[in-house]
C-alpha atoms as a PDB file:
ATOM      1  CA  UNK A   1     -12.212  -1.877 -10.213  1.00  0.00           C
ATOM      2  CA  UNK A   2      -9.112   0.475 -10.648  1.00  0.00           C
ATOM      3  CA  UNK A   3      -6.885   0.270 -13.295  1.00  0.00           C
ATOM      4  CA  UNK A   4      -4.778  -3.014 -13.380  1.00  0.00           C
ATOM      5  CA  UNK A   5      -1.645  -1.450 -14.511  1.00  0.00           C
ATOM      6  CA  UNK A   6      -2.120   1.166 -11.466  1.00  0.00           C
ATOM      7  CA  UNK A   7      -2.172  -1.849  -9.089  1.00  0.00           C
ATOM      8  CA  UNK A   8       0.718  -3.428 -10.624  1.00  0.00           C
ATOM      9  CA  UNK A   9       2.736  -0.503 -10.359  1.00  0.00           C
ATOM     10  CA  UNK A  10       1.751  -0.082  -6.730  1.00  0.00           C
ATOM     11  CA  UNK A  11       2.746  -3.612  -6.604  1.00  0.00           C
ATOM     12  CA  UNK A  12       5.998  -3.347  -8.418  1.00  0.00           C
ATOM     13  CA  UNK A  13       6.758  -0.596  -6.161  1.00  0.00           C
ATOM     14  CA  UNK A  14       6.179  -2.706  -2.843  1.00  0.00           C
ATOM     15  CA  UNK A  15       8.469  -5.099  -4.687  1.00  0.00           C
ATOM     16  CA  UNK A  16      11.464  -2.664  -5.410  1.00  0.00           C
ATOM     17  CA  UNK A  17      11.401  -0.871  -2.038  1.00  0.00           C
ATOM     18  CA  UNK A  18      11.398  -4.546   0.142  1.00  0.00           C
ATOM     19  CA  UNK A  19      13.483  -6.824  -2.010  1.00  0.00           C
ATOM     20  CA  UNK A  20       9.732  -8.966  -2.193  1.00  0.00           C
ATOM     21  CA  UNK A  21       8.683 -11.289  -4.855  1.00  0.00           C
ATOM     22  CA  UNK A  22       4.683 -10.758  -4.776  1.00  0.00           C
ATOM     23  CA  UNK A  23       2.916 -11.395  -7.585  1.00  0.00           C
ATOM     24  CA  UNK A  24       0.400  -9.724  -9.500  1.00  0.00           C
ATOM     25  CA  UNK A  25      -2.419 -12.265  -8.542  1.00  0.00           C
ATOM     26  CA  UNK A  26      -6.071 -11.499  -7.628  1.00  0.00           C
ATOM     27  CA  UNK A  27      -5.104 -11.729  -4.000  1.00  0.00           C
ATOM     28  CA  UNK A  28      -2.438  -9.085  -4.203  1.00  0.00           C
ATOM     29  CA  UNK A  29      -4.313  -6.858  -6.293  1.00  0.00           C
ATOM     30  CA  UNK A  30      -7.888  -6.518  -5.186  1.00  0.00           C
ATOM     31  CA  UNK A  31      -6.445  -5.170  -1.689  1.00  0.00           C
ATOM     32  CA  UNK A  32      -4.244  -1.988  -4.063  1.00  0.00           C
ATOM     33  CA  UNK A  33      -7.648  -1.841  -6.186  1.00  0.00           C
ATOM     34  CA  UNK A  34     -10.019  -1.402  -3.381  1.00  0.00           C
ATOM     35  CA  UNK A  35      -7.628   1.232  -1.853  1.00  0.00           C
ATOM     36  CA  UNK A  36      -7.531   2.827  -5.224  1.00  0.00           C
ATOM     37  CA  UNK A  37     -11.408   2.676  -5.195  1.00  0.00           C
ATOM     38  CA  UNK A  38     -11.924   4.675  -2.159  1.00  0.00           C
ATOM     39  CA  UNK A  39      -9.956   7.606  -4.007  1.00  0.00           C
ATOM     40  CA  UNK A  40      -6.409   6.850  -2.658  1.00  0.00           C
ATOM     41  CA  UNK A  41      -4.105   7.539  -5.875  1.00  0.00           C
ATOM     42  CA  UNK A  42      -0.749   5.424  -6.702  1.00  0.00           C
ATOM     43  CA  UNK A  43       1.371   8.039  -4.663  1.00  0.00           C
ATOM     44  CA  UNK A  44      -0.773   7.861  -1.630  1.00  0.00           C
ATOM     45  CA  UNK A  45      -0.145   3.686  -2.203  1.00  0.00           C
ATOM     46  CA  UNK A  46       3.723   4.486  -2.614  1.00  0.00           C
ATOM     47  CA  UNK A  47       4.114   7.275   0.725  1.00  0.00           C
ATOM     48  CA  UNK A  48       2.474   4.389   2.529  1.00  0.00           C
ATOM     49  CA  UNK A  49       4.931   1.592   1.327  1.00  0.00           C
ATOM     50  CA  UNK A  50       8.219   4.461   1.791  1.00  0.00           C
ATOM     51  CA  UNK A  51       6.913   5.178   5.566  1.00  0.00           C
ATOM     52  CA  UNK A  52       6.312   1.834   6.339  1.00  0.00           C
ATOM     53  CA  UNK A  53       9.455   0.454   4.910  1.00  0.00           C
ATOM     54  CA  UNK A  54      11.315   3.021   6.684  1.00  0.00           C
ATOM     55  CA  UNK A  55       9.701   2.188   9.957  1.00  0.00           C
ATOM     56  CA  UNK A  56      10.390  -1.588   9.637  1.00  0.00           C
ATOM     57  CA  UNK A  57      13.100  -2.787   7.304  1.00  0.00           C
ATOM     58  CA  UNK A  58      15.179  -2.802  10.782  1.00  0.00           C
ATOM     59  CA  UNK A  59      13.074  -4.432  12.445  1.00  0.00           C
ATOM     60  CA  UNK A  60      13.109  -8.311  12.227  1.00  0.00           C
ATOM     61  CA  UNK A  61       9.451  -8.548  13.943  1.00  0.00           C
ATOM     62  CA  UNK A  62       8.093  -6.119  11.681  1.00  0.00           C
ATOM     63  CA  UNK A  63       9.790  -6.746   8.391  1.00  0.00           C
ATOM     64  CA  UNK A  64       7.498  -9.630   7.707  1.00  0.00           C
ATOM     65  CA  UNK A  65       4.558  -6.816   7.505  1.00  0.00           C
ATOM     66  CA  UNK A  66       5.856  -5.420   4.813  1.00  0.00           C
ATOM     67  CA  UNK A  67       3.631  -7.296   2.413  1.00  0.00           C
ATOM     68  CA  UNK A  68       0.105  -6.510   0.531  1.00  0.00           C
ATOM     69  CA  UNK A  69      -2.123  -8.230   3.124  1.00  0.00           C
ATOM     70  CA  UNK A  70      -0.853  -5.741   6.216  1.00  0.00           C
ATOM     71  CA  UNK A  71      -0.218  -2.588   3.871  1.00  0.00           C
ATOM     72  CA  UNK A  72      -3.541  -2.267   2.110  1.00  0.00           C
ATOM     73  CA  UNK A  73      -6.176  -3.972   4.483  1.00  0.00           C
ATOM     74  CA  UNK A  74      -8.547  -0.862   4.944  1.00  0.00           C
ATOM     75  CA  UNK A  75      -8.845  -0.512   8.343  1.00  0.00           C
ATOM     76  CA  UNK A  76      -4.772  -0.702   8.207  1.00  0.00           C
ATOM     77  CA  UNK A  77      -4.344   1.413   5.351  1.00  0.00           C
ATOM     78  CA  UNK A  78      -6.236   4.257   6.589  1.00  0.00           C
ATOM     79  CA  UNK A  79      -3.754   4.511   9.612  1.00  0.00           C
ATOM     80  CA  UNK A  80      -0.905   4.231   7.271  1.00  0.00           C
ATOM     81  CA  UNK A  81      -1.815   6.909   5.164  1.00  0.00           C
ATOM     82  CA  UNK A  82      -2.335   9.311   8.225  1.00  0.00           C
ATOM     83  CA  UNK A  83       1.079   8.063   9.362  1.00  0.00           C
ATOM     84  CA  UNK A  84       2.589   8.906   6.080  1.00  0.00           C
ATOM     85  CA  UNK A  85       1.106  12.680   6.575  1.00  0.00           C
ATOM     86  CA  UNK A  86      -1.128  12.334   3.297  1.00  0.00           C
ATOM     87  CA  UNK A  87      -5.091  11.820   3.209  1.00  0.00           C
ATOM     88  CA  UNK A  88      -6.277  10.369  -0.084  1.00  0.00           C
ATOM     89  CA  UNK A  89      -7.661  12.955  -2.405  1.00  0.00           C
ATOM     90  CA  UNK A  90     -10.816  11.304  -2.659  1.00  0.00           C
ATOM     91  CA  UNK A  91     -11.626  10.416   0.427  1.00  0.00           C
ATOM     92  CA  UNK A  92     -14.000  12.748   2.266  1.00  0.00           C
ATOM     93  CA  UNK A  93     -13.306  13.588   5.952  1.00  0.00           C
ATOM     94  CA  UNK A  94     -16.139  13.816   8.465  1.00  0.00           C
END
């Protein structure tokens, strides 16, 4: 697993950026950790949260994505990442 304090900042971040509460429980950090596994690095984690916060703080159906759950689910969070014009330095492109 990645470095706690890695996923809490990614976390804190999240928090800062959206005005959110989340807390630093298993549920909230195992999706950041796993993302972190795969070789995405904190920045990667913070262009996502900056692109998607940009893209939806307007907009009242979307706001409510703005949380861990929609942010860092892989399949999610590999679209996110291309969106935010950044591939994770560990990840390997086929």
């Amino acid at each position: 697993m990645s470095d706690k304090s890695d996923c809490i900042a990614v976390l804190n971040y999240l928090n800062s950026k959206t005005g959110s509460r989340f807390r630093s429980v298993p549920a909230n950090l195992k999706l950041i950790a796993a993302r972190l596994k795969e070789g995405a690095t904190v920045d990667d984690c913070r262009s996502v949260i900056d692109a998607k916060t940009a893209d939806w703080s307007g907009d009242t159906k979307m706001v409510k994505y703005l949380r861990p759950g929609t942010l860092f689910n892989a399949e999610k969070f590999a679209q996110y990442i291309g969106e935010a014009g950044s591939q994770p330095k560990g990840l390997q492109w086929e």
